[in-house]
PDB file of N, CA and C in Angstrom:
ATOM      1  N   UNK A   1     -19.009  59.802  -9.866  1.00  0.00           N
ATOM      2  CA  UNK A   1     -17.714  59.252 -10.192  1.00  0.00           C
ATOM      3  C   UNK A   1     -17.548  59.342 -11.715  1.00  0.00           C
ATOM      4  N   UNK A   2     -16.131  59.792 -11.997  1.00  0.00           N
ATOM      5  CA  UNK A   2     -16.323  59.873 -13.283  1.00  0.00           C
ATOM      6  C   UNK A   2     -15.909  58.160 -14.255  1.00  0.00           C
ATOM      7  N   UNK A   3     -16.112  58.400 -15.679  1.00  0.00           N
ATOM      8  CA  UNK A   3     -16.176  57.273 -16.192  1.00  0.00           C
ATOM      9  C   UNK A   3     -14.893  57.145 -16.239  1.00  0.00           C
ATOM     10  N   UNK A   4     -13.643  57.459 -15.980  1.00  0.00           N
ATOM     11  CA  UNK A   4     -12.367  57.175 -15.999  1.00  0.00           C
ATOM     12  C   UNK A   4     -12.006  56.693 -14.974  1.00  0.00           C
ATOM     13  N   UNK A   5     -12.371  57.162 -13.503  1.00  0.00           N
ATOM     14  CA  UNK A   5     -12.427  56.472 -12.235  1.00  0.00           C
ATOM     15  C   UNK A   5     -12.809  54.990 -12.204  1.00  0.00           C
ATOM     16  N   UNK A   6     -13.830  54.758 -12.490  1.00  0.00           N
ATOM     17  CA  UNK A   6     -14.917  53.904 -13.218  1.00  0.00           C
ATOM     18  C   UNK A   6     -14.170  52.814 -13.544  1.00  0.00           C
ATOM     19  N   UNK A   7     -13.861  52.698 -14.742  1.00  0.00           N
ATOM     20  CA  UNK A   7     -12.511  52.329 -15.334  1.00  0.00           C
ATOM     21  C   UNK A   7     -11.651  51.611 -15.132  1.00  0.00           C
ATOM     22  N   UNK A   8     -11.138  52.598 -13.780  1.00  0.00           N
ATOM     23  CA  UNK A   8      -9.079  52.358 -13.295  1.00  0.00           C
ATOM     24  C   UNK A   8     -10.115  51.482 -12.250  1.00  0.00           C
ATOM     25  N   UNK A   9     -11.024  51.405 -11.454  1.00  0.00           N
ATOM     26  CA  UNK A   9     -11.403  50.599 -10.327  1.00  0.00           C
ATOM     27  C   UNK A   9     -11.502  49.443 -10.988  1.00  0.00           C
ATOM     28  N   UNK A  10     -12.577  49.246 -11.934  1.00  0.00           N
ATOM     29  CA  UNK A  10     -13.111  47.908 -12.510  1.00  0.00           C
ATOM     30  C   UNK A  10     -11.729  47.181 -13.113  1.00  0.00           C
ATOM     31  N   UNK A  11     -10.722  47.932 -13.638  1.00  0.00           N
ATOM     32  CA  UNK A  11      -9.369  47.318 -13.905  1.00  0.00           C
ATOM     33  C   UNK A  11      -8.874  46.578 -12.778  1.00  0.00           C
ATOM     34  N   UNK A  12      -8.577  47.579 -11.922  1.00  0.00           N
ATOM     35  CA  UNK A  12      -8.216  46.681 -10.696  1.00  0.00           C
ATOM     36  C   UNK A  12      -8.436  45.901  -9.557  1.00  0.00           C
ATOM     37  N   UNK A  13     -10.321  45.935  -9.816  1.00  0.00           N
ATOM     38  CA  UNK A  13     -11.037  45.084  -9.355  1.00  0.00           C
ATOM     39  C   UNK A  13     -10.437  43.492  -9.901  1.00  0.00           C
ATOM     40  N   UNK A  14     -10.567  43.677 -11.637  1.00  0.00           N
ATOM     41  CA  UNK A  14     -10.137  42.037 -12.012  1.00  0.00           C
ATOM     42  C   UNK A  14      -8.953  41.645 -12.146  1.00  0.00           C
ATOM     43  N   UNK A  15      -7.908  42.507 -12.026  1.00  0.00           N
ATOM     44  CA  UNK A  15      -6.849  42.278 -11.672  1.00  0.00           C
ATOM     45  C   UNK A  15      -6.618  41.499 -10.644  1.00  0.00           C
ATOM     46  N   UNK A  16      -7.266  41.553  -9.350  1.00  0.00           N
ATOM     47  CA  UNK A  16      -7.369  41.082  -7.804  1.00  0.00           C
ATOM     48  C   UNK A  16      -8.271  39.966  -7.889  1.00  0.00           C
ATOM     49  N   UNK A  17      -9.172  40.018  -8.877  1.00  0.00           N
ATOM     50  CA  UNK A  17      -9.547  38.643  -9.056  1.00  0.00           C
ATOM     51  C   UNK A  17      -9.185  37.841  -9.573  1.00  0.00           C
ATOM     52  N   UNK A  18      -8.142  37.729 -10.630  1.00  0.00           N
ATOM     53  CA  UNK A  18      -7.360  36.984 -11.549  1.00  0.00           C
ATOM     54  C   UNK A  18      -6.222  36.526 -10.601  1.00  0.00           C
ATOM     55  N   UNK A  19      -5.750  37.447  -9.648  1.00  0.00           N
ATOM     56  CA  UNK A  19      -4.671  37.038  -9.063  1.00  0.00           C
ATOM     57  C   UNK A  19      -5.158  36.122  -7.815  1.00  0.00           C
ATOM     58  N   UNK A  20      -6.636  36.447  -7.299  1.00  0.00           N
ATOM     59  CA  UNK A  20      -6.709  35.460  -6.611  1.00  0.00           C
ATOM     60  C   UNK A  20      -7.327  33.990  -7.397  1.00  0.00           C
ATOM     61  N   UNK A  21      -7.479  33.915  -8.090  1.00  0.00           N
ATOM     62  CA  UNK A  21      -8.053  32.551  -8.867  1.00  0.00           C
ATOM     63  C   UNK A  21      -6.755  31.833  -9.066  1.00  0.00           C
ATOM     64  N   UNK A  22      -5.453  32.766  -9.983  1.00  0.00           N
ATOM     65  CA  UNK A  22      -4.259  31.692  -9.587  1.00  0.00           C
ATOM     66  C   UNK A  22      -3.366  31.195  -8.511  1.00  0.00           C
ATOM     67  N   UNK A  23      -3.515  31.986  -7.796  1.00  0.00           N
ATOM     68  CA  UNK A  23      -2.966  31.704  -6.709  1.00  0.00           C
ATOM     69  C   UNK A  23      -3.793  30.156  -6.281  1.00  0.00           C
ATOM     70  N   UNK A  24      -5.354  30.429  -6.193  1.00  0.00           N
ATOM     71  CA  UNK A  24      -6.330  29.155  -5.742  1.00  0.00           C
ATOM     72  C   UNK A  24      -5.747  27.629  -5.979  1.00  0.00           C
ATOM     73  N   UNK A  25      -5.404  28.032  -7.455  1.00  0.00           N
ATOM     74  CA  UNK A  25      -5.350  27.290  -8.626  1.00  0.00           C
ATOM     75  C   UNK A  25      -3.564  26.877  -8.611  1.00  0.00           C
ATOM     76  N   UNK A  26      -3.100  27.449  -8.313  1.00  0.00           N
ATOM     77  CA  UNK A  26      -1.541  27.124  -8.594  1.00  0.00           C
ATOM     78  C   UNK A  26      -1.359  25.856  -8.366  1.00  0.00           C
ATOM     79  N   UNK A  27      -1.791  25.363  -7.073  1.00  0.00           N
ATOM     80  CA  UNK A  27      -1.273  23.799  -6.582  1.00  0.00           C
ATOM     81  C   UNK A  27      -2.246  23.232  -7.589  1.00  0.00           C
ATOM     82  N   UNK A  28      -2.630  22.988  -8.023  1.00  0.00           N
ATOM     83  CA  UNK A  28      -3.889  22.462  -8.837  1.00  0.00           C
ATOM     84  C   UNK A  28      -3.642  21.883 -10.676  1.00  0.00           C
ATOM     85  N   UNK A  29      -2.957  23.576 -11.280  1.00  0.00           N
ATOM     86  CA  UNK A  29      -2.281  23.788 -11.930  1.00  0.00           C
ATOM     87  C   UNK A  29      -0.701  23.064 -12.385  1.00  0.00           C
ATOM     88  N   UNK A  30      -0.077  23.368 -11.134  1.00  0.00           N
ATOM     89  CA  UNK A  30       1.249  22.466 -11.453  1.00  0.00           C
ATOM     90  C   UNK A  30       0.903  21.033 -10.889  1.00  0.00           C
ATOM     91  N   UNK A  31      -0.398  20.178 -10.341  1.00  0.00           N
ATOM     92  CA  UNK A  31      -0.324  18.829 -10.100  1.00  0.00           C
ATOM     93  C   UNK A  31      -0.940  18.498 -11.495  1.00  0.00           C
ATOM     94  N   UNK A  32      -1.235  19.239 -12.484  1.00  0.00           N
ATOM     95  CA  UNK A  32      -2.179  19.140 -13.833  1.00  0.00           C
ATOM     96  C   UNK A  32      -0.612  18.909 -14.511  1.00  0.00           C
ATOM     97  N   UNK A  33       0.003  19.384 -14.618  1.00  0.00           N
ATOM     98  CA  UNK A  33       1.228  19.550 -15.255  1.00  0.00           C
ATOM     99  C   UNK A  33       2.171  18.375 -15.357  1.00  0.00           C
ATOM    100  N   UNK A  34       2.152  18.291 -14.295  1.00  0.00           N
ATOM    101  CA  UNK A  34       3.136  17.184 -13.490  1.00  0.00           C
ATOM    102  C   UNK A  34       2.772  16.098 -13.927  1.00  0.00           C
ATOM    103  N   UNK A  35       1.611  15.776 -13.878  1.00  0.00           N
ATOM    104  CA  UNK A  35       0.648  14.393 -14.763  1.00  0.00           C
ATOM    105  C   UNK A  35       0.978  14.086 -16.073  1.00  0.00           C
ATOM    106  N   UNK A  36       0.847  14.958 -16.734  1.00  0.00           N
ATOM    107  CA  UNK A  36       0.788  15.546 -18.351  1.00  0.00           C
ATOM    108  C   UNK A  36       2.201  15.139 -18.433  1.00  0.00           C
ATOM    109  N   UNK A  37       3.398  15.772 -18.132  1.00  0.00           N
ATOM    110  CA  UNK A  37       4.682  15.796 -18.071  1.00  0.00           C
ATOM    111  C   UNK A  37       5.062  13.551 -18.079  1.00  0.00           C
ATOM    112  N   UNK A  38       4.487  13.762 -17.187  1.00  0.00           N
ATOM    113  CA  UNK A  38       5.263  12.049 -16.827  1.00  0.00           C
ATOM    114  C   UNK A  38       4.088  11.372 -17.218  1.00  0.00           C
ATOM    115  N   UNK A  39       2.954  11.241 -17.792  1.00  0.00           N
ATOM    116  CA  UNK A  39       2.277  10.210 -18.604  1.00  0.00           C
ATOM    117  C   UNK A  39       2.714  10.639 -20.051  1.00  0.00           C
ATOM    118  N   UNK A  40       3.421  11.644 -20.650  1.00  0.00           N
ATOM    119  CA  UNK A  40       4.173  11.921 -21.694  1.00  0.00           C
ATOM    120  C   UNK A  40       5.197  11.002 -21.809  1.00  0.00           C
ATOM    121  N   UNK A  41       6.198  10.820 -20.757  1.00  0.00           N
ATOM    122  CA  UNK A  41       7.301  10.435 -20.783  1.00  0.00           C
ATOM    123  C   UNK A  41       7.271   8.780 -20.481  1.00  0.00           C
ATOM    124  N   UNK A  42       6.173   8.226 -20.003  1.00  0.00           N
ATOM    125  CA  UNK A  42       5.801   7.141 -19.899  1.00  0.00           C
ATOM    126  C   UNK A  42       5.355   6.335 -21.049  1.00  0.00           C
ATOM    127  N   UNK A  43       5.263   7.131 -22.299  1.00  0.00           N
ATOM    128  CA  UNK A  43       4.734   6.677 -23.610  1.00  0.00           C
ATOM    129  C   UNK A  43       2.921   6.719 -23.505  1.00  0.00           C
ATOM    130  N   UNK A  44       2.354   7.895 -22.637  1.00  0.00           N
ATOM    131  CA  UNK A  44       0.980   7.709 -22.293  1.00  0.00           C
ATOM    132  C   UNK A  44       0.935   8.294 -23.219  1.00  0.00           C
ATOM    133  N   UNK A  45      -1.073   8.793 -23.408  1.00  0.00           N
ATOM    134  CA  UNK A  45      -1.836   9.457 -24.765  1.00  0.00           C
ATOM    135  C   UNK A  45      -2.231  10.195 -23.180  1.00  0.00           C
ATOM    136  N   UNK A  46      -2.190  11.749 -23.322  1.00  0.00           N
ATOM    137  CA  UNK A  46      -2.455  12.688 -22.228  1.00  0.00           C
ATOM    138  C   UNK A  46      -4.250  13.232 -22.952  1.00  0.00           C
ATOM    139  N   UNK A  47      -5.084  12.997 -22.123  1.00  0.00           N
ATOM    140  CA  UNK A  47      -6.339  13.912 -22.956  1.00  0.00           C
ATOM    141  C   UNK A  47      -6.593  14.758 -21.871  1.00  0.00           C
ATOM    142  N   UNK A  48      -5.826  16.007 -22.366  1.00  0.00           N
ATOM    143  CA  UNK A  48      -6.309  17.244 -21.418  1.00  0.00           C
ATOM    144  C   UNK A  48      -7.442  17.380 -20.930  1.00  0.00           C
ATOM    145  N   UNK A  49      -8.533  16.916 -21.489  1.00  0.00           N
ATOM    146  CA  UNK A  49     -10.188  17.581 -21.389  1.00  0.00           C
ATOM    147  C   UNK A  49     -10.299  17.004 -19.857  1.00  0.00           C
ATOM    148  N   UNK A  50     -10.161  15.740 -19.650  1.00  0.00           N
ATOM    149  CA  UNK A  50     -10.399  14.716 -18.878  1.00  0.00           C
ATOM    150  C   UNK A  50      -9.254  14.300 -17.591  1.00  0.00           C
ATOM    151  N   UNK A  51      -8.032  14.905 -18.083  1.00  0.00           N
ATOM    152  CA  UNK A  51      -7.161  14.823 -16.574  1.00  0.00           C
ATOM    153  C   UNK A  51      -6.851  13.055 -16.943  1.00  0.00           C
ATOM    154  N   UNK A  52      -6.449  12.564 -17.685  1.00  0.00           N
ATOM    155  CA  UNK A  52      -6.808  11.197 -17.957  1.00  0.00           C
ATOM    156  C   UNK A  52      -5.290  11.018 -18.925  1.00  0.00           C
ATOM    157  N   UNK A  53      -4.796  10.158 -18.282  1.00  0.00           N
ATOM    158  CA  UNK A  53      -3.299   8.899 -19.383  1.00  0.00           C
ATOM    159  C   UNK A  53      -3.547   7.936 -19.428  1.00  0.00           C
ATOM    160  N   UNK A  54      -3.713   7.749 -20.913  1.00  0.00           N
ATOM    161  CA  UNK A  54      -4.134   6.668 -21.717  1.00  0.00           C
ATOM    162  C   UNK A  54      -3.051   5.815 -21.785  1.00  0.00           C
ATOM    163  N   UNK A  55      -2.618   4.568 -20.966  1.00  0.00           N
ATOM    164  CA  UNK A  55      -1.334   3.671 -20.980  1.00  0.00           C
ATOM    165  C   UNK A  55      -1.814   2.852 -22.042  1.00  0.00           C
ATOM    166  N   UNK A  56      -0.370   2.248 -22.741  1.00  0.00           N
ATOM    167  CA  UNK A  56      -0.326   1.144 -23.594  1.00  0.00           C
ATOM    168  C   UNK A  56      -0.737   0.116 -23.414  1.00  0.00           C
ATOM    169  N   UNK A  57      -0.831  -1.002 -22.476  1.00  0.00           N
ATOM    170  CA  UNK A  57      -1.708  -1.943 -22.448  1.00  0.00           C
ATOM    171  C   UNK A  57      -1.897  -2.318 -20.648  1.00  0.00           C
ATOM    172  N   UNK A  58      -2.861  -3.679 -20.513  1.00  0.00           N
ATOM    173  CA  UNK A  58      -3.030  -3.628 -19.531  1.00  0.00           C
ATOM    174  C   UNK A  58      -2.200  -4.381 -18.399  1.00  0.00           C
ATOM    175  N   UNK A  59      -0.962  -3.794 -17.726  1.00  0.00           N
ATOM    176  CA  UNK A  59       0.481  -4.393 -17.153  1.00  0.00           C
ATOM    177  C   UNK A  59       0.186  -4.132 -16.095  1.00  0.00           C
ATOM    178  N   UNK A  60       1.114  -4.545 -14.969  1.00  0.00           N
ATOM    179  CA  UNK A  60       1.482  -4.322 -13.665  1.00  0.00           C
ATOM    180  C   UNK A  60       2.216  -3.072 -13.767  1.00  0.00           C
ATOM    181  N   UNK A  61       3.196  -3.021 -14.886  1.00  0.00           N
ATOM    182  CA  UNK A  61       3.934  -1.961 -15.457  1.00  0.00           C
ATOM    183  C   UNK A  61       3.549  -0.585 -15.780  1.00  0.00           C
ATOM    184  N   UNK A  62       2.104  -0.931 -16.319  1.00  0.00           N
ATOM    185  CA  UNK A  62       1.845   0.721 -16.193  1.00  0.00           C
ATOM    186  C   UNK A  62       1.197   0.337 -14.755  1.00  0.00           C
ATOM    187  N   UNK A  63       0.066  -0.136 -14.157  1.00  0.00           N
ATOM    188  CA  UNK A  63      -0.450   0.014 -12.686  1.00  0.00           C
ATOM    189  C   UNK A  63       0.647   0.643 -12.068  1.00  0.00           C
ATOM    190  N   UNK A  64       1.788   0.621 -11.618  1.00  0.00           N
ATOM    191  CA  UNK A  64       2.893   0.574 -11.272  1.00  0.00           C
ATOM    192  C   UNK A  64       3.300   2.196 -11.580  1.00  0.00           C
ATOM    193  N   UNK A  65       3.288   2.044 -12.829  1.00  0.00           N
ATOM    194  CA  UNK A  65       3.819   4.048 -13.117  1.00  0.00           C
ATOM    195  C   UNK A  65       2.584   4.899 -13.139  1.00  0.00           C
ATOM    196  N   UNK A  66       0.881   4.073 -13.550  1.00  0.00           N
ATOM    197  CA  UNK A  66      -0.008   5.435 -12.443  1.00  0.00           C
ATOM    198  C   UNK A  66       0.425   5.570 -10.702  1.00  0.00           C
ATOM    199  N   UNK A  67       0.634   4.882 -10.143  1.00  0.00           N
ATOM    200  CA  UNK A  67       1.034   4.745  -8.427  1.00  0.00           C
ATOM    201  C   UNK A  67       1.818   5.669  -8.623  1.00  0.00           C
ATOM    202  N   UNK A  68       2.853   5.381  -9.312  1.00  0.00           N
ATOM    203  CA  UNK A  68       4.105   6.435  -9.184  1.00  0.00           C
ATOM    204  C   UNK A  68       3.743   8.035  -9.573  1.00  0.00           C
ATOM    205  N   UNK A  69       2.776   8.254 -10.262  1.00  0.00           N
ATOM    206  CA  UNK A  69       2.428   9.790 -10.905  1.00  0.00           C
ATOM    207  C   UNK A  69       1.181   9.899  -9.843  1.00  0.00           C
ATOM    208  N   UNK A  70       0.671   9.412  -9.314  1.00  0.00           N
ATOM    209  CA  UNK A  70      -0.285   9.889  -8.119  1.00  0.00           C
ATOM    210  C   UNK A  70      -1.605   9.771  -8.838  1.00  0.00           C
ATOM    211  N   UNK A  71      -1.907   8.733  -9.904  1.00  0.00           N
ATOM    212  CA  UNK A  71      -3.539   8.834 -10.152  1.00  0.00           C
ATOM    213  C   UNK A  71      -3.655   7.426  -9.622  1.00  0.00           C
ATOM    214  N   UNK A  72      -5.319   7.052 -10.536  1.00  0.00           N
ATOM    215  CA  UNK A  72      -5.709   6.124 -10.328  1.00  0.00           C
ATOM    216  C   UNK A  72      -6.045   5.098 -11.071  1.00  0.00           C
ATOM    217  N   UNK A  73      -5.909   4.024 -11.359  1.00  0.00           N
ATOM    218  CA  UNK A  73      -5.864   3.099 -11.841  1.00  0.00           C
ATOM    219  C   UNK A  73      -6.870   2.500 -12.662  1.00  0.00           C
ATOM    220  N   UNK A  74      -7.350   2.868 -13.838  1.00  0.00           N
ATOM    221  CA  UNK A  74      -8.539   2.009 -13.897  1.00  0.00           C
ATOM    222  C   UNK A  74      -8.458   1.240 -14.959  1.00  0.00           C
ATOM    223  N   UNK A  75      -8.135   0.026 -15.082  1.00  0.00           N
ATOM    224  CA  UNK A  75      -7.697  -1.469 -15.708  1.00  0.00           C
ATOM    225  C   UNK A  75      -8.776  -1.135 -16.920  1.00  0.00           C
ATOM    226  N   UNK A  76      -9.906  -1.125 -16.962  1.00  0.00           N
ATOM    227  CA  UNK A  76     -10.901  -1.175 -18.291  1.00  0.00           C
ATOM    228  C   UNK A  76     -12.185  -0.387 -18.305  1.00  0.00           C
ATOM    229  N   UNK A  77     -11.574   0.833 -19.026  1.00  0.00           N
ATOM    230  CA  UNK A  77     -12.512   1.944 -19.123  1.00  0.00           C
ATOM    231  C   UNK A  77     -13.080   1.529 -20.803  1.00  0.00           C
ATOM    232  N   UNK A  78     -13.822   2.086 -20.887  1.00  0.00           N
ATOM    233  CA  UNK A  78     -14.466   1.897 -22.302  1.00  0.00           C
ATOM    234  C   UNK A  78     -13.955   3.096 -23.652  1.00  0.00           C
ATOM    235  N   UNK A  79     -13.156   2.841 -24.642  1.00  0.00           N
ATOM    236  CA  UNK A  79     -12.934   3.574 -25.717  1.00  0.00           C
ATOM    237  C   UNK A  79     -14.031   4.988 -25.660  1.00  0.00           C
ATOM    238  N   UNK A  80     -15.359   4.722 -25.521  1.00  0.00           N
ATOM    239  CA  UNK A  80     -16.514   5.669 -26.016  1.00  0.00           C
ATOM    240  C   UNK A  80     -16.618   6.367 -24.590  1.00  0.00           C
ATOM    241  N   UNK A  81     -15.673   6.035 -23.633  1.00  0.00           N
ATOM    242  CA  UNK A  81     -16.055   6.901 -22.195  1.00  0.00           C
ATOM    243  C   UNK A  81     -16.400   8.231 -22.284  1.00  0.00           C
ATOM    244  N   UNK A  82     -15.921   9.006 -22.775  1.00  0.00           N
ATOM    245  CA  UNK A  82     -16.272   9.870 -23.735  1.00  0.00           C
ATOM    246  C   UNK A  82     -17.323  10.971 -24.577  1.00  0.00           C
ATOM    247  N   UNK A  83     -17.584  10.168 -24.987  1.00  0.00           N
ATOM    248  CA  UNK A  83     -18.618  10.164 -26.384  1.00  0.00           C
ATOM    249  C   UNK A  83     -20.148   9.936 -26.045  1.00  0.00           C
ATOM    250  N   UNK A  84     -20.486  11.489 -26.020  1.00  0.00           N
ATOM    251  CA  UNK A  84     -22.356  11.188 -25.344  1.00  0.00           C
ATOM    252  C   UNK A  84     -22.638  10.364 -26.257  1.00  0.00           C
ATOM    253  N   UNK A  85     -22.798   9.753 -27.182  1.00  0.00           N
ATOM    254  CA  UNK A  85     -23.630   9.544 -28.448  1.00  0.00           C
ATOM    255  C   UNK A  85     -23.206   8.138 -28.445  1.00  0.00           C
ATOM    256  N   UNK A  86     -22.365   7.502 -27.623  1.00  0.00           N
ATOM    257  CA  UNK A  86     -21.989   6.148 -27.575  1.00  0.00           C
ATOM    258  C   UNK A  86     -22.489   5.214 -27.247  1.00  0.00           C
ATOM    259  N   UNK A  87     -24.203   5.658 -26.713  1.00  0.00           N
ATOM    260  CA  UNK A  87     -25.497   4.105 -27.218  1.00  0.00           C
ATOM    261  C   UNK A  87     -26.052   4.497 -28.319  1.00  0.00           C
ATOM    262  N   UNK A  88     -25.810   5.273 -28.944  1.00  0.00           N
ATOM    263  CA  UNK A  88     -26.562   5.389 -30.330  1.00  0.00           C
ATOM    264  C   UNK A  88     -25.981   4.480 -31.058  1.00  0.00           C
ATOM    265  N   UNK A  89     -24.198   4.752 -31.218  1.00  0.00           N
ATOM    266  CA  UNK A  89     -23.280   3.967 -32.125  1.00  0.00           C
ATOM    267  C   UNK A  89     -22.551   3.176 -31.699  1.00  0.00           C
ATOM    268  N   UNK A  90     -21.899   2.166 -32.493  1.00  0.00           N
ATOM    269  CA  UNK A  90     -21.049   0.862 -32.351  1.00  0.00           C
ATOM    270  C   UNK A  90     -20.036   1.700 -31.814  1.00  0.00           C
ATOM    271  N   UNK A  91     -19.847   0.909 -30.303  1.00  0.00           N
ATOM    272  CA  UNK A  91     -19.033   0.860 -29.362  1.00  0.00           C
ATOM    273  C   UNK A  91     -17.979   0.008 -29.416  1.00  0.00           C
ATOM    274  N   UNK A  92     -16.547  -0.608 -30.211  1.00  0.00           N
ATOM    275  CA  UNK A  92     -16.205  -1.383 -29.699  1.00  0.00           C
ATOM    276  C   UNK A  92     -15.887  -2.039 -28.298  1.00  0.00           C
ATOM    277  N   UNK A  93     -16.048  -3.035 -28.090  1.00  0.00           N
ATOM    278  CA  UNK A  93     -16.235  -3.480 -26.467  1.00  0.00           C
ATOM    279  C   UNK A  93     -14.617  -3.796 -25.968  1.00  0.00           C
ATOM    280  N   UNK A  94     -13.529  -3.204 -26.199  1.00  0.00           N
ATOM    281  CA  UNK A  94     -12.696  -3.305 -25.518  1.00  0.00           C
ATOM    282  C   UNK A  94     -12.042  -2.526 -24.092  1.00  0.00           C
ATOM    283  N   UNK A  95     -11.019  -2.956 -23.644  1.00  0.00           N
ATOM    284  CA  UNK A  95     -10.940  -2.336 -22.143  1.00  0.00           C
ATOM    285  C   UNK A  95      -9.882  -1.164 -22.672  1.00  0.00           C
ATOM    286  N   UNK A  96      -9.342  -0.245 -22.017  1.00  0.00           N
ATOM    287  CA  UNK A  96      -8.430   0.755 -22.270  1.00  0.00           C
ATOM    288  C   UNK A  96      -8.068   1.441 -20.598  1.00  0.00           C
ATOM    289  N   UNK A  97      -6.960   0.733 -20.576  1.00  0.00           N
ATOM    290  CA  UNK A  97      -5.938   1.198 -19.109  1.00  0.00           C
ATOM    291  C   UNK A  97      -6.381   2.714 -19.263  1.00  0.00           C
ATOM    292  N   UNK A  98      -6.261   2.875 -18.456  1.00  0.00           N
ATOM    293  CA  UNK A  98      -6.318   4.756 -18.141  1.00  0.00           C
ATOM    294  C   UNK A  98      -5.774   4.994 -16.657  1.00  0.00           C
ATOM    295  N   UNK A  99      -5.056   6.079 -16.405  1.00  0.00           N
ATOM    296  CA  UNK A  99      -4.777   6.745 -15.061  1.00  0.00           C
ATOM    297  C   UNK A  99      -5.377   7.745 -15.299  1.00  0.00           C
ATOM    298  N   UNK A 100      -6.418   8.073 -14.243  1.00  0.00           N
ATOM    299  CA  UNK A 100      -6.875   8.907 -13.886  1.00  0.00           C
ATOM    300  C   UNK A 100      -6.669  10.422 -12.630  1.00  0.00           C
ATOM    301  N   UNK A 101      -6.412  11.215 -13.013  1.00  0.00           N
ATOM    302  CA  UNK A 101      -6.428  12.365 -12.317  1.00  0.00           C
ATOM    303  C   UNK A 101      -7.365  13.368 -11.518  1.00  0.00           C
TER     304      UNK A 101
END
């Protein structure tokens, strides 16, 4: 086979793999979005890494608008949730609403 054959296959080998990964991924993708979008508009802190909206304090009000965006609720996560290195260093010990994705 020549190295140009070679080539045009391995092209369109990952072509067919790219297209099947988004496709996988699409519903996945726009429920990532959708989160992001309305914990934006909710006055959340969105941290992409983590799928995670950081609400303003701890209300019925936000409980109430994670329900409504489809995560989950978790009343008092730790600031350093985070942060491997967060028994080495001062942790402040407060709670931080989060909806989780």
């Amino acid at each position: 086979m020549s190295l140009k054959k070679f080539l045009i296959l391995g092209v369109i080998f990952l072509l067919l793999v790219s297209l099947i990964y988004i496709f996988q991924n699409k519903d996945k993708l726009e429920k990532k979005s959708i989160a992001k979008e309305s914990c934006l508009q909710n006055n959340g802190k969105w941290l992409e890494k983590y799928n995670e909206c950081e609400l303003g304090g701890l209300t019925q009000e936000n409980r109430i608008k994670c329900q409504t965006m489809n995560g989950q609720f978790l009343d008092c996560t730790s600031p350093c949730r985070h942060n491997p290195n967060a028994q080495k260093e001062f942790c402040a010990q407060i709670c931080v609403p989060v909806c989780k994705f």
